[in-house]
N, C-alpha and C. Protein backbone atom coordinates (compact mmCIF):
# COMPACT_ATOMS: atom_id res chain seq x y z
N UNK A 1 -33.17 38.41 -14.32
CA UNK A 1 -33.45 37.62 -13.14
C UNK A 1 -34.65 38.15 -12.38
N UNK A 2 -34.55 39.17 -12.36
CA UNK A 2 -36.10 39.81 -11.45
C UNK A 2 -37.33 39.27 -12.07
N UNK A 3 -37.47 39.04 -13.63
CA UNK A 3 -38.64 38.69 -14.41
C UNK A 3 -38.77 37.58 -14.13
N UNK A 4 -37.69 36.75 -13.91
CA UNK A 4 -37.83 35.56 -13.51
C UNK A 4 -38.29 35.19 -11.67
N UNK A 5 -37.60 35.58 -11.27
CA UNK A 5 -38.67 35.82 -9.64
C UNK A 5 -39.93 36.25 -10.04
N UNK A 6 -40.56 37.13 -10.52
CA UNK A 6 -41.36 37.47 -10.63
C UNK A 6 -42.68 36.72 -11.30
N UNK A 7 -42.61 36.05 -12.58
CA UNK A 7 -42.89 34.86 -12.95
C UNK A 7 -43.08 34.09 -12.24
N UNK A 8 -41.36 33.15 -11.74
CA UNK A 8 -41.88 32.10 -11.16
C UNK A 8 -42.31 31.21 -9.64
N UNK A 9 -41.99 33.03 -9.10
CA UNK A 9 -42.66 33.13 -7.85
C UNK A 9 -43.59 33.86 -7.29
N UNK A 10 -43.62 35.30 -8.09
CA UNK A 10 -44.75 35.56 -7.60
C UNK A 10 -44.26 37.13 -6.46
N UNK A 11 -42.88 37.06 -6.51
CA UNK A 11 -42.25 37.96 -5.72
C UNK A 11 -42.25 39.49 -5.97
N UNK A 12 -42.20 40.41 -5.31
CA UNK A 12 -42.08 41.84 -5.81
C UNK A 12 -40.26 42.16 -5.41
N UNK A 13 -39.67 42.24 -6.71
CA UNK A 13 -38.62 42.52 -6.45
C UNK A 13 -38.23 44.51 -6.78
N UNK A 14 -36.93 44.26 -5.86
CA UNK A 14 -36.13 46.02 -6.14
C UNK A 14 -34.94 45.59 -6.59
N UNK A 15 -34.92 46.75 -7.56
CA UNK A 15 -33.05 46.69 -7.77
C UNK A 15 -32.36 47.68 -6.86
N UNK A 16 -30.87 47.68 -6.38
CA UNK A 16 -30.66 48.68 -5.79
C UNK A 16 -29.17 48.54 -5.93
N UNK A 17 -28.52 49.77 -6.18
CA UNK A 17 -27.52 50.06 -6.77
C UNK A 17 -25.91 49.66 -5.74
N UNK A 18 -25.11 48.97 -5.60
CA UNK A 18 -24.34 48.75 -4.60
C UNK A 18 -22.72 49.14 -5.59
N UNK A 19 -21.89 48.93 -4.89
CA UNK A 19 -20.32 49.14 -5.16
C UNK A 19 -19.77 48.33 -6.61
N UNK A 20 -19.03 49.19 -7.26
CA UNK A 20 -18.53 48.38 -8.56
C UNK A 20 -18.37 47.15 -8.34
N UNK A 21 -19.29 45.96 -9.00
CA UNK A 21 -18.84 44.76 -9.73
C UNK A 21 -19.83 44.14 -7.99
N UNK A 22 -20.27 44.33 -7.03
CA UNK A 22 -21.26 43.30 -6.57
C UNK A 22 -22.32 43.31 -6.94
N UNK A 23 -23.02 42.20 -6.66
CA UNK A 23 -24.36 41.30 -7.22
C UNK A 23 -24.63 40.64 -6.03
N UNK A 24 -25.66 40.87 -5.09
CA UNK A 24 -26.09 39.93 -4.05
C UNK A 24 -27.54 40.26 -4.54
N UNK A 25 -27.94 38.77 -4.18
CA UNK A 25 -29.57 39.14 -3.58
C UNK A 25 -30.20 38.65 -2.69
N UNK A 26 -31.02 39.11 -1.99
CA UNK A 26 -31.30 39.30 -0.73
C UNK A 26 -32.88 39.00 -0.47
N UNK A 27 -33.32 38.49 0.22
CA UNK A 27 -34.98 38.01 0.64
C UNK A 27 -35.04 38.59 2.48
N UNK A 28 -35.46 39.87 2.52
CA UNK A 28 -35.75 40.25 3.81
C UNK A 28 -34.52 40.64 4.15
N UNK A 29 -33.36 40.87 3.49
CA UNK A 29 -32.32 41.63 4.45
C UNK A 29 -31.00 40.45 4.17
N UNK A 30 -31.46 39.27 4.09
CA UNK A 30 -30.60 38.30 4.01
C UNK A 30 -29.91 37.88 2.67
N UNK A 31 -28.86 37.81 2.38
CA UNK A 31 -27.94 37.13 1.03
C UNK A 31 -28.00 35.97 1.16
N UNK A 32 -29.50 35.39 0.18
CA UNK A 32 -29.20 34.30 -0.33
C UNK A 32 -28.57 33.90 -1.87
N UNK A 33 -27.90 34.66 -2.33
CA UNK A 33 -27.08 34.53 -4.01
C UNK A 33 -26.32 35.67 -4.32
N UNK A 34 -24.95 35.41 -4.43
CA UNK A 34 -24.39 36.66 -5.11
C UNK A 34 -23.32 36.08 -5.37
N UNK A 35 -22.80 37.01 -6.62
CA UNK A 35 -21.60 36.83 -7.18
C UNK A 35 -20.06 36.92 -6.79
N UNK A 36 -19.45 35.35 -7.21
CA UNK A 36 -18.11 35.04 -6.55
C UNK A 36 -17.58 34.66 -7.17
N UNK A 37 -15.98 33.67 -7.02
CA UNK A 37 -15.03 33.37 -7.73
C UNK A 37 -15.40 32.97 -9.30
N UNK A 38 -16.51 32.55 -9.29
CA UNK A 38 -16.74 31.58 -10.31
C UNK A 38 -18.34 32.16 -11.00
N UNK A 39 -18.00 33.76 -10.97
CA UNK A 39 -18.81 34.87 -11.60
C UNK A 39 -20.24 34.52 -11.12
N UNK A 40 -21.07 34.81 -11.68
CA UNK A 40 -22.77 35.06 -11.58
C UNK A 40 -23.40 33.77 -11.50
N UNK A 41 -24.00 33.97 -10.12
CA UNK A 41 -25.22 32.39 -10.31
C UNK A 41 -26.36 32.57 -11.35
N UNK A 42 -26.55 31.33 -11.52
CA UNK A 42 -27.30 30.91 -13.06
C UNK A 42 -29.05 31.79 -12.27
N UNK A 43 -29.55 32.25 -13.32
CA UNK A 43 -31.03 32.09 -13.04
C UNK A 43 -31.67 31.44 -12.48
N UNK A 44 -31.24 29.87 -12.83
CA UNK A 44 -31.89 28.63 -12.05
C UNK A 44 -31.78 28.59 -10.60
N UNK A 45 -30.51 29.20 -10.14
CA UNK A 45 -29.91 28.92 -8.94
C UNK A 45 -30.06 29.97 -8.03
N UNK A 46 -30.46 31.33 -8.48
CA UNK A 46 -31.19 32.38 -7.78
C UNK A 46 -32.52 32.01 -7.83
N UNK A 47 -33.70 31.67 -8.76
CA UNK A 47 -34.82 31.55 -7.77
C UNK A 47 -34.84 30.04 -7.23
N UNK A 48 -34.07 29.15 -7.30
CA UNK A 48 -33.70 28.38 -5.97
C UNK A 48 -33.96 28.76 -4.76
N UNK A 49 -32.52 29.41 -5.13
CA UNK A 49 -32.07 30.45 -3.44
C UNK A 49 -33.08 31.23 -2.89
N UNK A 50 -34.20 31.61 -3.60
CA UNK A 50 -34.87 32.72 -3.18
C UNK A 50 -36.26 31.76 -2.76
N UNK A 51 -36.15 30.84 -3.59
CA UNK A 51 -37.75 29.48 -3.12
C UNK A 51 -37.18 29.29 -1.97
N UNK A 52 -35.87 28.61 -1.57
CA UNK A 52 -35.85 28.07 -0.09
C UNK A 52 -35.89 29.14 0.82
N UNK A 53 -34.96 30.31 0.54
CA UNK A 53 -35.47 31.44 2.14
C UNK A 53 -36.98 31.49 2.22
N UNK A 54 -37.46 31.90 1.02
CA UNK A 54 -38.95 32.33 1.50
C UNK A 54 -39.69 30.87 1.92
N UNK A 55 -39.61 29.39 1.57
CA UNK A 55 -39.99 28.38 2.49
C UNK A 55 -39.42 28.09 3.76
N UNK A 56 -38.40 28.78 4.02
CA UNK A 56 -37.70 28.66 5.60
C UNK A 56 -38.13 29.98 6.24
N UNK A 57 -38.63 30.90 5.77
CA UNK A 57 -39.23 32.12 6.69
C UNK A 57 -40.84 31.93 6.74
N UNK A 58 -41.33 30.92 5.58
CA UNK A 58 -43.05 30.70 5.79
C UNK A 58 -42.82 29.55 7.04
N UNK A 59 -41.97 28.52 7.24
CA UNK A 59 -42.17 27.64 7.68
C UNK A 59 -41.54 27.82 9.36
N UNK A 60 -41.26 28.96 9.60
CA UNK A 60 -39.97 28.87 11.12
C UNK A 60 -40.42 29.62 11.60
C-alpha cells in the first residue's frame, strides 16, 4: 500500500509500528483507513481515503 500512495499520489509515506493486529492510516495525525470487522481495506479504498483528506486539507 505505501508503493501505491506513493505512485499514485505522490505522497511520502512512514510505517510505524503500533499494537498486535492494528492497521490505521493516517494523513497529518488523522485516521482516514484502518482495519475492522470486515478485515483490511482494499488498496483502492486507502488511496481513496488518503486523495480525499489531502483534497479537504488543500481545500479548507
Amino acid at each position: 500500500m505505501a508503493a501505491a500512495l506513493r505512485q499514485d499520489l505522490g505522497v511520502e509515506v512512514s510505517l510505524s509500528r503500533g499494537s498486535w493486529g492494528t492497521f490505521e492510516i493516517a494523513v497529518n495525525g488523522k485516521v482516514v483507513a484502518k482495519k475492522g470487522l470486515a478485515g483490511f481495506p482494499t488498496e483502492t479504498e486507502v488511496v481513496a481515503a488518503v486523495r480525499r483528506e489531502l483534497g479537504a486539507a488543500t481545500s479548507g
